[in-house]
Protein backbone atom coordinates (compact mmCIF):
# COMPACT_ATOMS: atom_id res chain seq x y z
CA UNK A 1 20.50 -7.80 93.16
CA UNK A 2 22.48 -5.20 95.21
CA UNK A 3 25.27 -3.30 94.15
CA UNK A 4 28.04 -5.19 95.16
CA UNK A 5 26.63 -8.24 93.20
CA UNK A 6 26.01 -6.09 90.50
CA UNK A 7 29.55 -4.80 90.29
CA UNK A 8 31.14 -8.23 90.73
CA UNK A 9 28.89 -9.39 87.52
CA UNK A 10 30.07 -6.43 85.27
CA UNK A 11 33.82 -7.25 86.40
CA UNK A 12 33.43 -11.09 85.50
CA UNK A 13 31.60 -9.82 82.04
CA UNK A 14 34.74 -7.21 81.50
CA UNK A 15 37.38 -9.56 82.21
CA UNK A 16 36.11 -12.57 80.02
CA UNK A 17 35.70 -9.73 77.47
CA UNK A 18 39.25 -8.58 77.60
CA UNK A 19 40.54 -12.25 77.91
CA UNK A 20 38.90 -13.95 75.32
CA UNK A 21 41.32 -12.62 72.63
CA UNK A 22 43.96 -14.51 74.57
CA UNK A 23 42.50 -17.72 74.60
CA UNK A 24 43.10 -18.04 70.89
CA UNK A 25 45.75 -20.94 70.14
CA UNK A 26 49.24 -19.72 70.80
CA UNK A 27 50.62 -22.31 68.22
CA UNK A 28 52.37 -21.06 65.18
CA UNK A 29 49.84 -21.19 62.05
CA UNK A 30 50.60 -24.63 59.81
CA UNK A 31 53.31 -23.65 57.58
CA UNK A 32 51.89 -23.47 53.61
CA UNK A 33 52.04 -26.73 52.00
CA UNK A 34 55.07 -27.53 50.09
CA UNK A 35 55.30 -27.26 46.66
CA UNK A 36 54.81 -30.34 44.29
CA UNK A 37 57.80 -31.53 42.04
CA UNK A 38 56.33 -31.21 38.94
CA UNK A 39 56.65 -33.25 35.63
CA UNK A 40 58.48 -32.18 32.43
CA UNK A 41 55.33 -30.22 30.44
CA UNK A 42 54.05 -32.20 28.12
CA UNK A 43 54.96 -31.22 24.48
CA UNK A 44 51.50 -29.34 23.06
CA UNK A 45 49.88 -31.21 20.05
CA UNK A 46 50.55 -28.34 17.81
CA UNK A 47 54.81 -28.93 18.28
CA UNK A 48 56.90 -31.32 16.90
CA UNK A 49 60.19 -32.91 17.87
CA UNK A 50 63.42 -31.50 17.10
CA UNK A 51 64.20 -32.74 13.23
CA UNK A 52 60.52 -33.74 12.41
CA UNK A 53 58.30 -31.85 9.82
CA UNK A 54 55.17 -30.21 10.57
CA UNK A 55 52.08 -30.48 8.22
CA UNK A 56 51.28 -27.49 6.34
CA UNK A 57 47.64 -26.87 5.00
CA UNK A 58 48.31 -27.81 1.58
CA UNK A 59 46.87 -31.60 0.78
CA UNK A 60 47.22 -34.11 -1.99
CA UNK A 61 44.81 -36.89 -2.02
CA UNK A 62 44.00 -36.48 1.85
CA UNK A 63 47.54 -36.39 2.90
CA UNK A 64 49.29 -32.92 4.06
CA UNK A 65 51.70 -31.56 2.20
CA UNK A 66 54.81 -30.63 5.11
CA UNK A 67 54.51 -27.51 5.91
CA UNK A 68 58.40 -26.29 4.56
CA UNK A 69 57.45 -28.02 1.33
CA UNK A 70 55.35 -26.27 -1.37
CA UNK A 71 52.91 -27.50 -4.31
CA UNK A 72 55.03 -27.11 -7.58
CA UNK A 73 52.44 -29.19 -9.70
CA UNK A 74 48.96 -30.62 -9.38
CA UNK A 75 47.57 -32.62 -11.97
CA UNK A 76 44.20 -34.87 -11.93
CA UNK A 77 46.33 -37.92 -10.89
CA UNK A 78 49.33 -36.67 -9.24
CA UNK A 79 50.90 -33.71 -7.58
CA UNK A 80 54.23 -32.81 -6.82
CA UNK A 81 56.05 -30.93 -4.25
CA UNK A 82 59.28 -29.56 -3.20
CA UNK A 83 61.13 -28.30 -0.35
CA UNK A 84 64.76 -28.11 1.27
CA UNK A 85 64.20 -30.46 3.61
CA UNK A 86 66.06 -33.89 3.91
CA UNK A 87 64.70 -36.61 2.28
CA UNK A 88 64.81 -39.07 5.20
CA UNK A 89 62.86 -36.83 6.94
CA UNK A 90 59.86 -36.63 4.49
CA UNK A 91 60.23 -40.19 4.11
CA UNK A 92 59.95 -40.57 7.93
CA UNK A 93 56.95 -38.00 7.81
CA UNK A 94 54.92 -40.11 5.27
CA UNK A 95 55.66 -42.84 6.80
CA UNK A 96 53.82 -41.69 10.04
CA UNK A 97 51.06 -40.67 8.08
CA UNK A 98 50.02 -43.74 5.96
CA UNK A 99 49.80 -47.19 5.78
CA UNK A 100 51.79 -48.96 2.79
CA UNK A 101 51.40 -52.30 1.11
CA UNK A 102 55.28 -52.30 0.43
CA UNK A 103 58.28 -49.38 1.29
CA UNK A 104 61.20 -49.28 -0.73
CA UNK A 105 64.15 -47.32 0.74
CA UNK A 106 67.50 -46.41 -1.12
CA UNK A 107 70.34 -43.67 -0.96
CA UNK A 108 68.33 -41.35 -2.96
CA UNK A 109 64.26 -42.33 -2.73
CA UNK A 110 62.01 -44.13 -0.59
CA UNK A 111 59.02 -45.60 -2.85
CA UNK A 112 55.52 -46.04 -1.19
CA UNK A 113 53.48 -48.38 -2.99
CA UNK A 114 49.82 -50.08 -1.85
CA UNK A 115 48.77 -46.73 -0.58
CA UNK A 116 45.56 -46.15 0.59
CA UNK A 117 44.06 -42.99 1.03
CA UNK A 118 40.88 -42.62 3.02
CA UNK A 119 37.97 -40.31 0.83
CA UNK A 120 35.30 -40.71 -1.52
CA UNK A 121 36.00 -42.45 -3.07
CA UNK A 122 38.90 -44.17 -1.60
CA UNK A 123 41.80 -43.89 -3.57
CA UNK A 124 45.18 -46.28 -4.04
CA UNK A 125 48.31 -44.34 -4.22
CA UNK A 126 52.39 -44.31 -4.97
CA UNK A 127 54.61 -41.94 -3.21
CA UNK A 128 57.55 -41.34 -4.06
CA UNK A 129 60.43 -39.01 -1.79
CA UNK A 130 63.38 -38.42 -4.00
CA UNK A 131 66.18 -36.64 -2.59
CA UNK A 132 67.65 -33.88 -5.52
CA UNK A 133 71.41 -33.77 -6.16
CA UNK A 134 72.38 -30.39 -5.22
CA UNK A 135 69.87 -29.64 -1.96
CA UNK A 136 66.12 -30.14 -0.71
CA UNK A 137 63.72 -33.29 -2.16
CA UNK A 138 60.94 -33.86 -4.65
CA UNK A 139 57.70 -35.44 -2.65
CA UNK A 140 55.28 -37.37 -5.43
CA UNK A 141 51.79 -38.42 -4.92
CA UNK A 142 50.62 -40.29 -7.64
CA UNK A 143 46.90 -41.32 -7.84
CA UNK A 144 47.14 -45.02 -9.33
CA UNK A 145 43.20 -46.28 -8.49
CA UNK A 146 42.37 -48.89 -11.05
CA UNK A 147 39.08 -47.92 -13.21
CA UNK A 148 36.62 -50.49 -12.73
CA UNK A 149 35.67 -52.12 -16.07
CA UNK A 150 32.27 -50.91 -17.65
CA UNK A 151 29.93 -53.70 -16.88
CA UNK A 152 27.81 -56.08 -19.59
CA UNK A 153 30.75 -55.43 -21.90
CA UNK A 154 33.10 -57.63 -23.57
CA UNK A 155 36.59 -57.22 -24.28
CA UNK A 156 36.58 -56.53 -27.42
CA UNK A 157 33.99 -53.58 -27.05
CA UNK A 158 35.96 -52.16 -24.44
CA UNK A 159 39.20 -52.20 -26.55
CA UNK A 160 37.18 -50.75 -29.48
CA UNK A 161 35.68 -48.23 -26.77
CA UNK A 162 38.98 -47.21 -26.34
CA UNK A 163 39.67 -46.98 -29.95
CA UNK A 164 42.13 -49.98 -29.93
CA UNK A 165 41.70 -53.04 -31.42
CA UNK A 166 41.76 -56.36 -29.19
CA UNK A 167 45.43 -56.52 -30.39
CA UNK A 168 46.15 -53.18 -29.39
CA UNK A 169 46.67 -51.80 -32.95
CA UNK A 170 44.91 -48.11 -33.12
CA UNK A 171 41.71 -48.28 -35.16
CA UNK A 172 42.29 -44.90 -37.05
CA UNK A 173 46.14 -45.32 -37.15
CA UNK A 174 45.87 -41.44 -38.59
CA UNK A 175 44.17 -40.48 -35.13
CA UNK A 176 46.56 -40.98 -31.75
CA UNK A 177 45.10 -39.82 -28.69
């Protein structure tokens, strides 16, 4: 190869070098992609509505207590609790929260009867949400499951288990329990 060749090579090699940067696209880059419209955030679990009650950790027979109510008594078979809160809206939390047999709803208390509460062993129940005169309402959970009858026994050995005659009539009169 002689020199001139040589020379024209190196130029052609130098020149595609120095022009290869312009061959790039002279379009403007894509613009960024628009943002989407989004949807109204769905409301967390943990939130309620405006004017509903949230549960607290309290429970009485498997149902929670609301969480601005507290436990003011707890028996065996029923437990009691208070808050000021409205009553139609513990009447509308329970109602959420269970299944009833029958509901009865007047100015004052909403009675939930035919209640029944999932457990071991399952339970029947009788709410009652009684609003109090002044301010706040009473929330009652009564335990009302039926004791089965002792079997191979007759009635009259269950009355006299009971110290009761088949009549009703105390055995010991002296001895009331």
């Amino acid at each position: 190869m002689n020199r001139t060749a040589r020379s024209l090579s190196l130029l052609v090699l130098t020149s595609s070098a120095t022009l290869l940067p312009a061959c790039r696209s002279k379009t403007d880059p894509p613009p960024p992609p628009a943002p989407i419209a989004s949807a109204p955030a769905p409301q967390r679990a943990d939130q309620v509505a405006p004017g509903e009650l949230a549960e607290g950790t309290e429970k009485a027979f498997g149902i929670p207590i609301p969480r601005r109510m507290r436990v003011r008594m707890r028996f065996a078979d029923e437990v009691v609790a208070t808050g000021d809160v409205s009553a139609e809206q513990v009447a509308n939390y329970i109602r959420q929260r269970v299944q009833a047999a029958k509901v009865e709803t007047g100015p004052a208390k909403t009675v939930f009867t035919g209640v029944t509460a999932a457990g071991e062993p399952p339970r029947q129940l009788r709410i009652e949400v009684l609003s109090r005169r002044h301010h706040g309402t009473d929330l009652t959970i009564q335990d009302v499951t039926k004791v089965p009858p002792e079997p191979g026994l007759t009635d009259e050995e269950r009355w006299r288990a009971k110290g009761f005659k088949p009549d009703g009539t105390p055995l010991d009169p002296t001895r009331l329990e």
